[in-house]
N, C-alpha and C. Protein backbone atom coordinates (compact mmCIF):
# COMPACT_ATOMS: atom_id res chain seq x y z
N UNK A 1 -23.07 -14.97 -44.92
CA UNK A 1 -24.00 -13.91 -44.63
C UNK A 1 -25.22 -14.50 -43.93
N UNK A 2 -25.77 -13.59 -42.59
CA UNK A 2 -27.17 -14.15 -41.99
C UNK A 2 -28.45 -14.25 -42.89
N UNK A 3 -29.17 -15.42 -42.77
CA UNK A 3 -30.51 -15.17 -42.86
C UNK A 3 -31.09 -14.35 -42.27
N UNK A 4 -32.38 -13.87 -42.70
CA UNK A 4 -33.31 -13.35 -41.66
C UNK A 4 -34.04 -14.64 -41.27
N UNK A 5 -34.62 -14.56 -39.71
CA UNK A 5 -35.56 -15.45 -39.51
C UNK A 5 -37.31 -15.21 -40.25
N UNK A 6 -38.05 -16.41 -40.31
CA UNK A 6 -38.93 -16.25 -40.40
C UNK A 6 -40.02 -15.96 -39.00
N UNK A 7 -41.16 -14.87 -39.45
CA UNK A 7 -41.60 -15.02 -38.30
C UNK A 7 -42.87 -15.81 -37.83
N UNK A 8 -43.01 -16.28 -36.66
CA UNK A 8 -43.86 -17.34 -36.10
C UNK A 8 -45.03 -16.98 -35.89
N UNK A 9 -46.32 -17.83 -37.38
CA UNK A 9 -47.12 -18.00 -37.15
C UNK A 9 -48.26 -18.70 -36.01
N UNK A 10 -48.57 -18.05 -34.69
CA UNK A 10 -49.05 -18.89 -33.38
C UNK A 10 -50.39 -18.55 -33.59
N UNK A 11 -51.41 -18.37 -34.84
CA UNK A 11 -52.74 -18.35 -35.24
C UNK A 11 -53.11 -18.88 -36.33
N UNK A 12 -54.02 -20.10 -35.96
CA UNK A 12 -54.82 -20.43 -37.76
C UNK A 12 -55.41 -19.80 -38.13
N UNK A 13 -55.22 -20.12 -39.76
CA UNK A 13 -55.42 -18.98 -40.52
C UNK A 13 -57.23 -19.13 -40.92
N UNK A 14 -57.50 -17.74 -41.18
CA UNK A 14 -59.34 -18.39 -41.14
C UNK A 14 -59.71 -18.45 -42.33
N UNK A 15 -60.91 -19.81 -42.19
CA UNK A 15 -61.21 -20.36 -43.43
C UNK A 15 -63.02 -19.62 -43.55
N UNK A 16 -62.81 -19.41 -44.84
CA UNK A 16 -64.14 -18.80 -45.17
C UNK A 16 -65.28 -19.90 -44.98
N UNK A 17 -66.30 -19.67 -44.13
CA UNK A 17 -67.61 -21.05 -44.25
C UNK A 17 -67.18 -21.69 -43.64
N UNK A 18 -66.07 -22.09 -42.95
CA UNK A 18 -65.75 -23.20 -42.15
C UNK A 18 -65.76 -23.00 -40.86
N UNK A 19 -66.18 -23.07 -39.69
CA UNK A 19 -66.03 -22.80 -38.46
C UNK A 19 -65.45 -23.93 -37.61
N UNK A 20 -64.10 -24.10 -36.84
CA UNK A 20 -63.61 -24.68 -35.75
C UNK A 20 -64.31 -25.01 -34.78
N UNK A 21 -64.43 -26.14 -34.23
CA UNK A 21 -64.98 -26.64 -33.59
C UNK A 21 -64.26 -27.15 -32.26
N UNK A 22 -63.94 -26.50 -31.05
CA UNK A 22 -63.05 -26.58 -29.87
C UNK A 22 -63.60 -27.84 -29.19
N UNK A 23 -62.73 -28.96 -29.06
CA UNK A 23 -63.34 -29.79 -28.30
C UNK A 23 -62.62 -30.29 -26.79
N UNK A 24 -62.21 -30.44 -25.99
CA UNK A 24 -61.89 -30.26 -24.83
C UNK A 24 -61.67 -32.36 -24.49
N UNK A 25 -60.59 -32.12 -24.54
CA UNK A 25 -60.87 -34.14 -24.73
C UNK A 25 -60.09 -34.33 -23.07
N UNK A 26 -59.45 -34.39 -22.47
CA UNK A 26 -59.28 -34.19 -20.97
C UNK A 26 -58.30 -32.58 -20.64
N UNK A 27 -58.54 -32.82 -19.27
CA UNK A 27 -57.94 -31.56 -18.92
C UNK A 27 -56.78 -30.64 -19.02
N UNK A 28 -55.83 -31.34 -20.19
CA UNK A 28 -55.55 -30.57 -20.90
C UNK A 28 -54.92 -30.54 -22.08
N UNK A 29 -55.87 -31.31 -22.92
CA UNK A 29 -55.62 -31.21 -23.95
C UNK A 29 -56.91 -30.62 -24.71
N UNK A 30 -56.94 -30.14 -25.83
CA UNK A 30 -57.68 -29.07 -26.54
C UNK A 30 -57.39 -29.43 -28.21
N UNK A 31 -58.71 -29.59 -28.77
CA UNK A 31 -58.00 -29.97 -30.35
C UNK A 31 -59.38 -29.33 -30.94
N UNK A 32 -58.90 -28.84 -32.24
CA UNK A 32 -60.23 -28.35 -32.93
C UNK A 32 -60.21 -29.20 -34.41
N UNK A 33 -61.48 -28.93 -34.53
CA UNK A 33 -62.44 -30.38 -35.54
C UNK A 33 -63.02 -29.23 -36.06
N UNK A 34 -62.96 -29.64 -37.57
CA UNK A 34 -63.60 -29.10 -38.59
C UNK A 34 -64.76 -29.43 -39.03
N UNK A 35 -65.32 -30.39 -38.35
CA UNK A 35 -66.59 -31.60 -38.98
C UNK A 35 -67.04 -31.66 -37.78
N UNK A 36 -68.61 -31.90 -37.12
CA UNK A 36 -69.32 -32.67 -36.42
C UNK A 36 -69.66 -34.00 -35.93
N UNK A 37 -68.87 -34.78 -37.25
CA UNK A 37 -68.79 -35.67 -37.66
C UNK A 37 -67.67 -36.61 -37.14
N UNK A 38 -66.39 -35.88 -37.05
CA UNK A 38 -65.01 -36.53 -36.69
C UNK A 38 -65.22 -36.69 -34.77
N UNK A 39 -66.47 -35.49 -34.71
CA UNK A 39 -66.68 -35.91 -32.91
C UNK A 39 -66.88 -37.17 -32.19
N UNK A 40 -68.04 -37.86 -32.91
CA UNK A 40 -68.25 -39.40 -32.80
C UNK A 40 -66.85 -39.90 -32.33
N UNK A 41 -65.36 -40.13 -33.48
CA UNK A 41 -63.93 -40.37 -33.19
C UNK A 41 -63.93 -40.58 -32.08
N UNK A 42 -63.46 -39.59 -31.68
CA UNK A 42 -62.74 -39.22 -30.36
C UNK A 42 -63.50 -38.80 -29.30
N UNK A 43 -65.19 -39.11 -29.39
CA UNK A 43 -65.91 -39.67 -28.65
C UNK A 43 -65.44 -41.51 -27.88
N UNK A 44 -65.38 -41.69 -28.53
CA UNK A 44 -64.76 -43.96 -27.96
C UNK A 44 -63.68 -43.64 -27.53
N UNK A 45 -62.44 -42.44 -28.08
CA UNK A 45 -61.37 -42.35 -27.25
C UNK A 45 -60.98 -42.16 -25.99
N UNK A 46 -62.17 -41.17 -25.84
CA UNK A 46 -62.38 -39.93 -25.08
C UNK A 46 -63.31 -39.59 -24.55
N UNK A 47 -64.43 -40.79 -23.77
CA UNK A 47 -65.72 -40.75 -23.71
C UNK A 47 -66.40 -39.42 -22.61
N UNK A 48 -65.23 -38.81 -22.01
CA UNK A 48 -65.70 -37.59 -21.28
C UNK A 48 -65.44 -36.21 -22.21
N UNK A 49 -65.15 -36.18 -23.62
CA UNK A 49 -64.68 -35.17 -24.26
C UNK A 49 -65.79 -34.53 -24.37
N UNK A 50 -65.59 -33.04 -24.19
CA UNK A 50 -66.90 -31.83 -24.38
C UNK A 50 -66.70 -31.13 -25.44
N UNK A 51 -67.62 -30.60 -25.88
CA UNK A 51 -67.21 -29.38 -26.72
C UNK A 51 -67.31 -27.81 -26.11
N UNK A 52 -66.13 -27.21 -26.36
CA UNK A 52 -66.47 -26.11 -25.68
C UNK A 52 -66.34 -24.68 -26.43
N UNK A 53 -67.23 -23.28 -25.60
CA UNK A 53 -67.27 -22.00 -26.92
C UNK A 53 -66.27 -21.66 -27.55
């Protein structure tokens, strides 16, 4: 007998008090940071990485 599929979550889920932080590390890649802190990181990686709205 078939399963049903599950269906595909393509949104994080939102965290109360916590706000995402979009950071833009080359042109096209895109990663979000939970901390201000983890920016520094992937600042030395990524020394042209922006943050963006």
């Amino acid at each position: 007998m078939a399963r049903k599929k599950k269906q595909l979550i393509l949104t994080q889920p939102v965290r109360k008090g916590i706000k995402a932080i979009k950071v833009r590390l080359d042109q096209r890649t895109v990663i979000t940071l939970s901390d201000l802190k983890k920016l520094a990181f992937w600042k030395e990686r990524y020394p042209q990485a922006e943050v963006i709205p």
